[in-house]
PDB file of N, CA and C in Angstrom:
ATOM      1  N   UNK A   1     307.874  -3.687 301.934  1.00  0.00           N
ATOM      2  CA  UNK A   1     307.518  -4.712 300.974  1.00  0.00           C
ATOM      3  C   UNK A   1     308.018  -6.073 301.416  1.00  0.00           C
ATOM      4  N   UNK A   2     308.977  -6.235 302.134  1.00  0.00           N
ATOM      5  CA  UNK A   2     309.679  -7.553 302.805  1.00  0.00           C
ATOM      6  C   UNK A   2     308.650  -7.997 303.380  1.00  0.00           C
ATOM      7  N   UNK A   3     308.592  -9.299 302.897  1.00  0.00           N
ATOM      8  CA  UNK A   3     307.307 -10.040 304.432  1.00  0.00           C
ATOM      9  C   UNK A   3     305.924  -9.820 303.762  1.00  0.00           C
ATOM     10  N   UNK A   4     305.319  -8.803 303.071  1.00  0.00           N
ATOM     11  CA  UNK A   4     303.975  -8.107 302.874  1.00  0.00           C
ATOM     12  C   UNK A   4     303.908  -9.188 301.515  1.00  0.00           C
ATOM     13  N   UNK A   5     304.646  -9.842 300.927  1.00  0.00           N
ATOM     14  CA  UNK A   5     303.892 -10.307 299.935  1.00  0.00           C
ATOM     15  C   UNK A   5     304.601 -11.590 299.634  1.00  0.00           C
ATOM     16  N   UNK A   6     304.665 -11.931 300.538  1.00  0.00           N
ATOM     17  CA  UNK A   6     305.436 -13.401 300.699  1.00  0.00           C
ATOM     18  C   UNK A   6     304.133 -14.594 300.131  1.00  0.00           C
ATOM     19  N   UNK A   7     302.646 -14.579 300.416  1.00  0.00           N
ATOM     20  CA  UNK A   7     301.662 -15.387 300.091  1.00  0.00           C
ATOM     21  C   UNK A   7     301.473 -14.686 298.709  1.00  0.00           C
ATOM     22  N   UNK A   8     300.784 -15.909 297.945  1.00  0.00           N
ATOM     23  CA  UNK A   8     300.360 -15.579 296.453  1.00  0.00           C
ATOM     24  C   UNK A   8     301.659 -15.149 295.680  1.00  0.00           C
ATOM     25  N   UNK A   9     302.796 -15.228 295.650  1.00  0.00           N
ATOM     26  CA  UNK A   9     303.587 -15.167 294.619  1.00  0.00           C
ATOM     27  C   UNK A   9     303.646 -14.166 293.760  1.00  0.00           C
ATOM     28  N   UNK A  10     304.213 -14.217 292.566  1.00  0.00           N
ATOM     29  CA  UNK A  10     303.870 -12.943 291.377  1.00  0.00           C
ATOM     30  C   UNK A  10     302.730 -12.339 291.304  1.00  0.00           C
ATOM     31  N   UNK A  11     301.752 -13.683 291.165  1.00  0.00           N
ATOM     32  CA  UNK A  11     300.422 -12.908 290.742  1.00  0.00           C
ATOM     33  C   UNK A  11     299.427 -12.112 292.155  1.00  0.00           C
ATOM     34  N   UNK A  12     300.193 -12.591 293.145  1.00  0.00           N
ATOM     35  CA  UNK A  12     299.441 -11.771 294.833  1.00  0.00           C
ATOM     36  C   UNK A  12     300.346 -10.353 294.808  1.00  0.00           C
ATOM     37  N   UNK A  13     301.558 -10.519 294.511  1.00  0.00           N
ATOM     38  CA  UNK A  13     301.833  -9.154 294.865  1.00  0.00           C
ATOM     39  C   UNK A  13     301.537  -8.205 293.517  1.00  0.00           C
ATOM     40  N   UNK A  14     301.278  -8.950 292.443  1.00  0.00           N
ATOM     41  CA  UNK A  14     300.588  -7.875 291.217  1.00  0.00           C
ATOM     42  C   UNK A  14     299.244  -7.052 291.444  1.00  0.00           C
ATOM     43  N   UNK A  15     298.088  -8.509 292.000  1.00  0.00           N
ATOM     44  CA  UNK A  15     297.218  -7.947 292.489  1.00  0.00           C
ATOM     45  C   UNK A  15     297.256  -7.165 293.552  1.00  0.00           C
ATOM     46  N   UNK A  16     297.967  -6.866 294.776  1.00  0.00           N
ATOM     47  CA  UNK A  16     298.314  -6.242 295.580  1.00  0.00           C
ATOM     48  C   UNK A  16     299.021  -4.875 295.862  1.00  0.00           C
ATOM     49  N   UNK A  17     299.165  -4.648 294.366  1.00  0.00           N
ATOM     50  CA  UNK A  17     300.045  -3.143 293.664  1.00  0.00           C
ATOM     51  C   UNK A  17     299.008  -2.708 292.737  1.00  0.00           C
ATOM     52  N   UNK A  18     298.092  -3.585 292.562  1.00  0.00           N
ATOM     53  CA  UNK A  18     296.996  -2.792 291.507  1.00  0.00           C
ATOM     54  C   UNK A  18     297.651  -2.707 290.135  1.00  0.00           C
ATOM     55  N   UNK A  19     298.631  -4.135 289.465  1.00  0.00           N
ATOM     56  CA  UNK A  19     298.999  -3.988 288.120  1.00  0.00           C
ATOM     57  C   UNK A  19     298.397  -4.963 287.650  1.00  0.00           C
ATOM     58  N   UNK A  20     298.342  -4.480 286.528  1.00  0.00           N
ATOM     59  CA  UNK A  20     297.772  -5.875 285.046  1.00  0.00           C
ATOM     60  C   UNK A  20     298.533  -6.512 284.939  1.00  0.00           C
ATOM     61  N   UNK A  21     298.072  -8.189 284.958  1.00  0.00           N
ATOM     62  CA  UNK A  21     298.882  -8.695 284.425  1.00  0.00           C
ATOM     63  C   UNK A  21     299.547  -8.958 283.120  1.00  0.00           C
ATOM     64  N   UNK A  22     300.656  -9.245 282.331  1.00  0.00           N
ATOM     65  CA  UNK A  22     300.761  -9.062 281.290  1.00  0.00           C
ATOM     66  C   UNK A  22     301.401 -10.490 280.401  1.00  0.00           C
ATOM     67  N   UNK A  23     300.701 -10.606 279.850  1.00  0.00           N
ATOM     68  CA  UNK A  23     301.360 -11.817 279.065  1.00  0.00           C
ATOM     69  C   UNK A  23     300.680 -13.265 279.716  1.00  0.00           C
ATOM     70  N   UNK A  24     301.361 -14.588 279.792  1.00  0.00           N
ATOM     71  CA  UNK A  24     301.095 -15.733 280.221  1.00  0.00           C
ATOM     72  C   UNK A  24     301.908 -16.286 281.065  1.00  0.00           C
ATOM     73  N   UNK A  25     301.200 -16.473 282.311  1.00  0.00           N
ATOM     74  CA  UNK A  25     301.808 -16.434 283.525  1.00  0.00           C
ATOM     75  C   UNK A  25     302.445 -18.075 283.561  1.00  0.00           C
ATOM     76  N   UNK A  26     304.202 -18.296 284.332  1.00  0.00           N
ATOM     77  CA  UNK A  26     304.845 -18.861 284.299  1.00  0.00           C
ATOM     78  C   UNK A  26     305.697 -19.021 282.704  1.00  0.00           C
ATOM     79  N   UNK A  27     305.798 -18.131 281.681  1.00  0.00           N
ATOM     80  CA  UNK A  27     306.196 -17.654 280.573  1.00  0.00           C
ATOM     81  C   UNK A  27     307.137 -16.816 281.010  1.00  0.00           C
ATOM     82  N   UNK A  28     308.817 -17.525 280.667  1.00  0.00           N
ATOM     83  CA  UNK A  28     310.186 -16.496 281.136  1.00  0.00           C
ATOM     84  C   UNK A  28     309.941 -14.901 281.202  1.00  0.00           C
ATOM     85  N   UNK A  29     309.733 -14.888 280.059  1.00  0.00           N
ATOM     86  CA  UNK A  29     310.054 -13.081 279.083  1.00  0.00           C
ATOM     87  C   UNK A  29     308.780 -12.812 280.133  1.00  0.00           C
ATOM     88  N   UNK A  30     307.305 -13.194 279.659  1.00  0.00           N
ATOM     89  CA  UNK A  30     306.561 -12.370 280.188  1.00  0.00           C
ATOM     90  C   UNK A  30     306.211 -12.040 281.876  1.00  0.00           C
ATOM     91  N   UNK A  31     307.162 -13.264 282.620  1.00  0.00           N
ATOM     92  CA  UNK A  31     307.159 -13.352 284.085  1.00  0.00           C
ATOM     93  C   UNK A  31     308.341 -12.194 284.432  1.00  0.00           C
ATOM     94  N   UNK A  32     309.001 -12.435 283.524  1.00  0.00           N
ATOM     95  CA  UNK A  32     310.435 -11.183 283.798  1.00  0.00           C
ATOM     96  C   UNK A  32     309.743  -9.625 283.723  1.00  0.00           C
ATOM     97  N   UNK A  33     308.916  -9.704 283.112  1.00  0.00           N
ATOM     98  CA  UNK A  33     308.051  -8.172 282.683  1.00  0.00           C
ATOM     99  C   UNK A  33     307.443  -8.149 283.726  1.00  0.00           C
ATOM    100  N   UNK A  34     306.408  -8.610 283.986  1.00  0.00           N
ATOM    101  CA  UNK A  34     305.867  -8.355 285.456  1.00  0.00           C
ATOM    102  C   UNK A  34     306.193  -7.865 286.474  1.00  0.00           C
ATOM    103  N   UNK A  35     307.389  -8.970 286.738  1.00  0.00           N
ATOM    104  CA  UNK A  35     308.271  -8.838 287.838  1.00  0.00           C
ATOM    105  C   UNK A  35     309.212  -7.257 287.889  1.00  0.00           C
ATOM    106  N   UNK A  36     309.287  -6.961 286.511  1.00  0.00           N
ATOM    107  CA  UNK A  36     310.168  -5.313 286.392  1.00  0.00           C
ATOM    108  C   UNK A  36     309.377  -4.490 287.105  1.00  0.00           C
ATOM    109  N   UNK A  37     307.749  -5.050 286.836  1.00  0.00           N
ATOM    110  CA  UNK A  37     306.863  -3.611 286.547  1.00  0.00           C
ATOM    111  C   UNK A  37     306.672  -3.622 287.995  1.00  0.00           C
ATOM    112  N   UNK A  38     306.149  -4.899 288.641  1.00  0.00           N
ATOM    113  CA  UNK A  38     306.836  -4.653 289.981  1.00  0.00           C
ATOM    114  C   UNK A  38     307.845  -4.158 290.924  1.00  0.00           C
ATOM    115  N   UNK A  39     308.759  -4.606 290.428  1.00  0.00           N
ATOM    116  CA  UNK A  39     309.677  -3.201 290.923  1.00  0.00           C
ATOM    117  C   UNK A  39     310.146  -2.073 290.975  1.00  0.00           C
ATOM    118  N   UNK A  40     309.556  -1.435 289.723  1.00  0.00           N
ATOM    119  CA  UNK A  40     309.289  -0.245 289.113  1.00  0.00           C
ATOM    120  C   UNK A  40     308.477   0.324 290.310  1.00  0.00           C
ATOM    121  N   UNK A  41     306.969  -0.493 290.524  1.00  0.00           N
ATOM    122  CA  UNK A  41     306.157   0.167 291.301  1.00  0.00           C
ATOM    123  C   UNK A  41     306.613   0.311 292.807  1.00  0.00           C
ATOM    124  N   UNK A  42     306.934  -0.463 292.855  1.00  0.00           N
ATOM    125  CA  UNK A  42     307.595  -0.681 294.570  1.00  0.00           C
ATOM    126  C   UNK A  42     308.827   0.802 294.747  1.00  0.00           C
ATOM    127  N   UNK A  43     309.638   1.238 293.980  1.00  0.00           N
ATOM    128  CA  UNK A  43     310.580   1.734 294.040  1.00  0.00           C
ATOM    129  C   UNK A  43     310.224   3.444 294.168  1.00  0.00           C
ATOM    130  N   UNK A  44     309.024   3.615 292.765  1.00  0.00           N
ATOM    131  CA  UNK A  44     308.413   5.088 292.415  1.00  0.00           C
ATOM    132  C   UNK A  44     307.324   5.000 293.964  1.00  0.00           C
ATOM    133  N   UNK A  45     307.477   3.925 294.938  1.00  0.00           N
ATOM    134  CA  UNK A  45     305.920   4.355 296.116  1.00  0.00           C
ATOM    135  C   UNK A  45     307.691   4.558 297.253  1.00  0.00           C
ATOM    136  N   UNK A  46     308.773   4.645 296.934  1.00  0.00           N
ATOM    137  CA  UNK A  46     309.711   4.548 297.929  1.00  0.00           C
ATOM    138  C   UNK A  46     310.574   3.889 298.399  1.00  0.00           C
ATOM    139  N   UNK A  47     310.275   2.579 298.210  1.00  0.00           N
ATOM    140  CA  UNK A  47     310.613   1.741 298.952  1.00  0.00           C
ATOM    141  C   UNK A  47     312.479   1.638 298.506  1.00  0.00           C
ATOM    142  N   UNK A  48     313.386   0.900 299.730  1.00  0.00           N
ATOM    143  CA  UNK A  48     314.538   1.342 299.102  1.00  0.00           C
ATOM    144  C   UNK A  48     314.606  -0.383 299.200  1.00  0.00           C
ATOM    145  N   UNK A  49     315.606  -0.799 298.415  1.00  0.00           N
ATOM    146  CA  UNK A  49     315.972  -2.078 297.729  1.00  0.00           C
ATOM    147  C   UNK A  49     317.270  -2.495 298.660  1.00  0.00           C
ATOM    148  N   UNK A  50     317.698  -3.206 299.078  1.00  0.00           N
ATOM    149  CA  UNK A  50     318.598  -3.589 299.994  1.00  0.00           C
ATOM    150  C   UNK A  50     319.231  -5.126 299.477  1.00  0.00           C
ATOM    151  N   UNK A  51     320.681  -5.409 299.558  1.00  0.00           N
ATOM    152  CA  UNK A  51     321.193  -6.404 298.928  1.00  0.00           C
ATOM    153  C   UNK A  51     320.827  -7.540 299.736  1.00  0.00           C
ATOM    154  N   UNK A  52     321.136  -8.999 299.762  1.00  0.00           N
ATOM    155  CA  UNK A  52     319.900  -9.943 300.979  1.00  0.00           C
ATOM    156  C   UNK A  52     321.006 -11.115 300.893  1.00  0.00           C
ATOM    157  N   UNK A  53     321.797 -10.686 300.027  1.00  0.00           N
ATOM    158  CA  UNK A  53     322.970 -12.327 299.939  1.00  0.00           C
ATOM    159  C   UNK A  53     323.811 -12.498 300.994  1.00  0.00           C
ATOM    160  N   UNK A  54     323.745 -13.572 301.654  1.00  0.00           N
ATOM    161  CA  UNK A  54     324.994 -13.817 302.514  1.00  0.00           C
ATOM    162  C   UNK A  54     326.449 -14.410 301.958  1.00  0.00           C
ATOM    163  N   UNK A  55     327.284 -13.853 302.715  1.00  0.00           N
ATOM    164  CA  UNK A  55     328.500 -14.116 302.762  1.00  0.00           C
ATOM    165  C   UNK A  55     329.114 -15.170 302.869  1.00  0.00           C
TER     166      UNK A  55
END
C-alpha cells in the first residue's frame, strides 16, 4: 500500500479499494470515517502497518 496510493488522496485510494464514500468530503468526523474504513480494508487484504516516525 506504501507508494500505490500516493496520487488522488482519500478519495483515489477509496476509489482504488472499491469503498463508498461516506459523508462530505473534507468534513473532520466524516474524513476520519473513511479514512478507518480504509484501513480496515487495507489490514483484512493483509497488509501489515509499520511505524514511519523518525527519531
Amino acid at each position: 500500500a506504501v507508494g500505490k496510493y500516493s496520487h488522488g488522496g482519500m478519495m483515489g485510494m477509496l476509489n482504488d479499494l472499491n469503498i463508498r464514500h461516506v459523508g462530505r468530503h473534507h468534513s473532520g468526523i466524516d474524513d476520519c470515517k473513511n479514512i478507518a474504513e480504509i484501513l480496515k480494508v487495507l489490514a483484512e487484504r493483509g497488509y501489515v502497518f509499520h511505524e514511519n516516525r523518525k527519531q
